[in-house]
Protein backbone atom coordinates (compact mmCIF):
# COMPACT_ATOMS: atom_id res chain seq x y z
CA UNK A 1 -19.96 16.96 -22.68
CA UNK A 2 -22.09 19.59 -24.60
CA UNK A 3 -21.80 23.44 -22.70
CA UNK A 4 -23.73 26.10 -23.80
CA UNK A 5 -22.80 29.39 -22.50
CA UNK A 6 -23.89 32.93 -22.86
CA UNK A 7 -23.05 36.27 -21.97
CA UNK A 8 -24.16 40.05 -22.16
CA UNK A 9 -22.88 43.43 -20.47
CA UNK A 10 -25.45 45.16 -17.88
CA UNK A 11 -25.12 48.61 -16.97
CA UNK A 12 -24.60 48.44 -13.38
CA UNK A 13 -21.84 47.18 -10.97
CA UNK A 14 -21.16 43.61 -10.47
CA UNK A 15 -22.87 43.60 -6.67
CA UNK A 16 -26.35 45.36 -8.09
CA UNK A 17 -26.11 42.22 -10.69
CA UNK A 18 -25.50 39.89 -7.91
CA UNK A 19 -28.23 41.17 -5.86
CA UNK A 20 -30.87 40.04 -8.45
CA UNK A 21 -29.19 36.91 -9.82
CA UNK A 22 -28.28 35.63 -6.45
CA UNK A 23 -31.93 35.78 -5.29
CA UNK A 24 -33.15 32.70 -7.11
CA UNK A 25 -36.42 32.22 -5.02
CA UNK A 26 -37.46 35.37 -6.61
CA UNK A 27 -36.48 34.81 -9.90
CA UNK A 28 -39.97 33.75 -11.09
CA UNK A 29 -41.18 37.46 -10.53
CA UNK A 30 -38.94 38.57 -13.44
CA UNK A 31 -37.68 35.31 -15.33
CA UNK A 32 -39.68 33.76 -18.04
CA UNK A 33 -37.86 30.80 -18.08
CA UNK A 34 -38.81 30.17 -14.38
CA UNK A 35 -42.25 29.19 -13.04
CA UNK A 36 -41.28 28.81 -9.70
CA UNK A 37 -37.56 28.19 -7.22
CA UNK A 38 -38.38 26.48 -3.57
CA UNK A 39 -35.58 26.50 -1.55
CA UNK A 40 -35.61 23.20 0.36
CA UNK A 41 -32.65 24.17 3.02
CA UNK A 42 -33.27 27.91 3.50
CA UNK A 43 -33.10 31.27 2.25
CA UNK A 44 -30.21 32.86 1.08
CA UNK A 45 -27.58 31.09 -1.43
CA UNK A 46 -24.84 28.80 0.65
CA UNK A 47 -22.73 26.33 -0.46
CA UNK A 48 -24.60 22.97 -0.06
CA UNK A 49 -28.37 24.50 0.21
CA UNK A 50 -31.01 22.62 -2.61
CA UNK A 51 -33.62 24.44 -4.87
CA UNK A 52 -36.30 23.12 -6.34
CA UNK A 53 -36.47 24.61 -9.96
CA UNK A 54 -39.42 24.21 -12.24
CA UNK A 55 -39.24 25.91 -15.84
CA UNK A 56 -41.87 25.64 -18.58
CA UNK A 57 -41.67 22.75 -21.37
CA UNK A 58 -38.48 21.13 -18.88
CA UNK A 59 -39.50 18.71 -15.40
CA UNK A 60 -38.57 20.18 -12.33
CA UNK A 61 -34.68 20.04 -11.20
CA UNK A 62 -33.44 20.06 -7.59
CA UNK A 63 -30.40 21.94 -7.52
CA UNK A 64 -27.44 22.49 -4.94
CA UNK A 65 -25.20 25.16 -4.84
CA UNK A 66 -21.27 23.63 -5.30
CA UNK A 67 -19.64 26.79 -5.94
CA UNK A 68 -20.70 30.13 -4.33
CA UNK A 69 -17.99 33.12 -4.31
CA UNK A 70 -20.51 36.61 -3.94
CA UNK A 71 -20.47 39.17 -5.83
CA UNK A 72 -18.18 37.03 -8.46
CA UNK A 73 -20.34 33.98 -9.44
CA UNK A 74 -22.19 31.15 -8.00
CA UNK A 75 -22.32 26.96 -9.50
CA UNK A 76 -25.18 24.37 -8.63
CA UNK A 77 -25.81 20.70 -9.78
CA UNK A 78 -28.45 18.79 -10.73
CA UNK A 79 -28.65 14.70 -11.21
CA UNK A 80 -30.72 12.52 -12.51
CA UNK A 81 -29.80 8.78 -13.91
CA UNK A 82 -26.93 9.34 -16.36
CA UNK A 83 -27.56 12.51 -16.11
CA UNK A 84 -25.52 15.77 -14.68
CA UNK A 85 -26.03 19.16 -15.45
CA UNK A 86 -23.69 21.99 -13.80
CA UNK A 87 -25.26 25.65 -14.32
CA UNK A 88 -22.26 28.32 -13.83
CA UNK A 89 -23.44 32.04 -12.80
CA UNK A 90 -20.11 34.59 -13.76
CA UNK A 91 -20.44 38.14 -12.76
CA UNK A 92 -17.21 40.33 -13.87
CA UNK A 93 -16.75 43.93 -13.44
CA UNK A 94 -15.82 45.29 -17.40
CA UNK A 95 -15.09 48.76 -16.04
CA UNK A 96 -16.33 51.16 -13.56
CA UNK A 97 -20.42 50.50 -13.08
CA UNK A 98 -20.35 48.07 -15.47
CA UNK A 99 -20.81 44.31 -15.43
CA UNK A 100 -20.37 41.08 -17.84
CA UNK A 101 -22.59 38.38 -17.00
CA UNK A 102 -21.79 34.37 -18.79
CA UNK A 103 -23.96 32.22 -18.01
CA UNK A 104 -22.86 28.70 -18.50
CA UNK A 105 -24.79 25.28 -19.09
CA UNK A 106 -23.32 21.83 -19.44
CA UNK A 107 -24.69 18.19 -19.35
CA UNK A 108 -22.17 15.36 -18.53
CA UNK A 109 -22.55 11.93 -17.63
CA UNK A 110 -23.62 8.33 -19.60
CA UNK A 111 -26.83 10.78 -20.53
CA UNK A 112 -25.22 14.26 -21.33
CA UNK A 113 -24.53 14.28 -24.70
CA UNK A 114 -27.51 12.94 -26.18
CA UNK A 115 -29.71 14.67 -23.85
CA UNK A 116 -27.74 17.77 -24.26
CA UNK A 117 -27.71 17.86 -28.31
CA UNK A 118 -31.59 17.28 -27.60
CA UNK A 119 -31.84 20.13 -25.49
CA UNK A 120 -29.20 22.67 -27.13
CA UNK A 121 -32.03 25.07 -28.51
CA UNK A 122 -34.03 25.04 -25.19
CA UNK A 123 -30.69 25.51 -23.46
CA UNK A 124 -29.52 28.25 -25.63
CA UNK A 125 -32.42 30.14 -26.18
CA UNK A 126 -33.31 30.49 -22.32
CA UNK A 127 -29.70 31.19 -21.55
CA UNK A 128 -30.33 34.14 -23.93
CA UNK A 129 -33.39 34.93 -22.42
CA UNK A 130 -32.37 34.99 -18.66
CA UNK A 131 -29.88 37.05 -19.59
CA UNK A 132 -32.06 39.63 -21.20
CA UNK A 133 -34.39 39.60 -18.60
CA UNK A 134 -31.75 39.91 -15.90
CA UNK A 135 -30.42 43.19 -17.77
CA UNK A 136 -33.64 44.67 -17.70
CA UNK A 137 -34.58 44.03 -14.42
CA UNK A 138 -30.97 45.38 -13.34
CA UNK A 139 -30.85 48.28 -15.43
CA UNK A 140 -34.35 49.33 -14.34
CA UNK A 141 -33.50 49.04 -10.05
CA UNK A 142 -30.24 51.24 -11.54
């Protein structure tokens, strides 16, 4: 099963990090790796709820949230035939008003490790990306 992950420190507290990442329809305001998020079942994150994800160069993804434990991290799924990929959020607190963010990527199933050695550089270069982005867009609300 390839996994990518990533991670960076922010300079701000683990909930002003949540706040942002946890808002997914409005990541494609700030996120360059996201052209647009629908939320199928509602607004706010809950365990359960799907998202419609569409990112440039990649086809659209529903996603549903599987793991969802604010201000610490949040886990959704996506299928297709032979296909699963599990997208882990991690917020930790490194010390006082500061934050670590991983952000974690893996493909599994009959499908997941060709199409994930196919996919590593798209997967590891938005990984690094989104969590640029996220940093400045945190750091600048700060």
């Amino acid at each position: 099963m390839p996994s990518y992950d990533a991670s960076l420190a922010i300079a701000a507290p683990r909930e002003s990090v949540w706040r942002v990442l946890a808002a997914v329809v409005g990541w494609p305001t700030w996120l360059p790796t996201v052209s647009a998020v629908e939320a199928l079942d509602g607004g706010p994150l809950q365990i359960g709820f799907r998202y419609t994800v569409r990112q440039p160069k990649l086809r659209p993804a529903t996603w549903v949230v599987t793991e969802l434990e604010p201000p610490r991290c949040f886990v959704w799924q996506a299928r297709s035939p032979g296909l699963l990929m599990i997208a882990a959020h991690t917020i930790e607190e490194s010390s006082l008003g500061k934050s670590l963010v991983t952000l974690r990527f893996s493909f599994t199933g009959l499908l997941g490790a060709p199409i994930g050695w196919l996919f590593r550089s798209t997967t590891e270069r938005y990984l690094a990306q989104e969590l640029a982005s996220l940093r400045l867009v945190v750091e600048s609300r700060a």
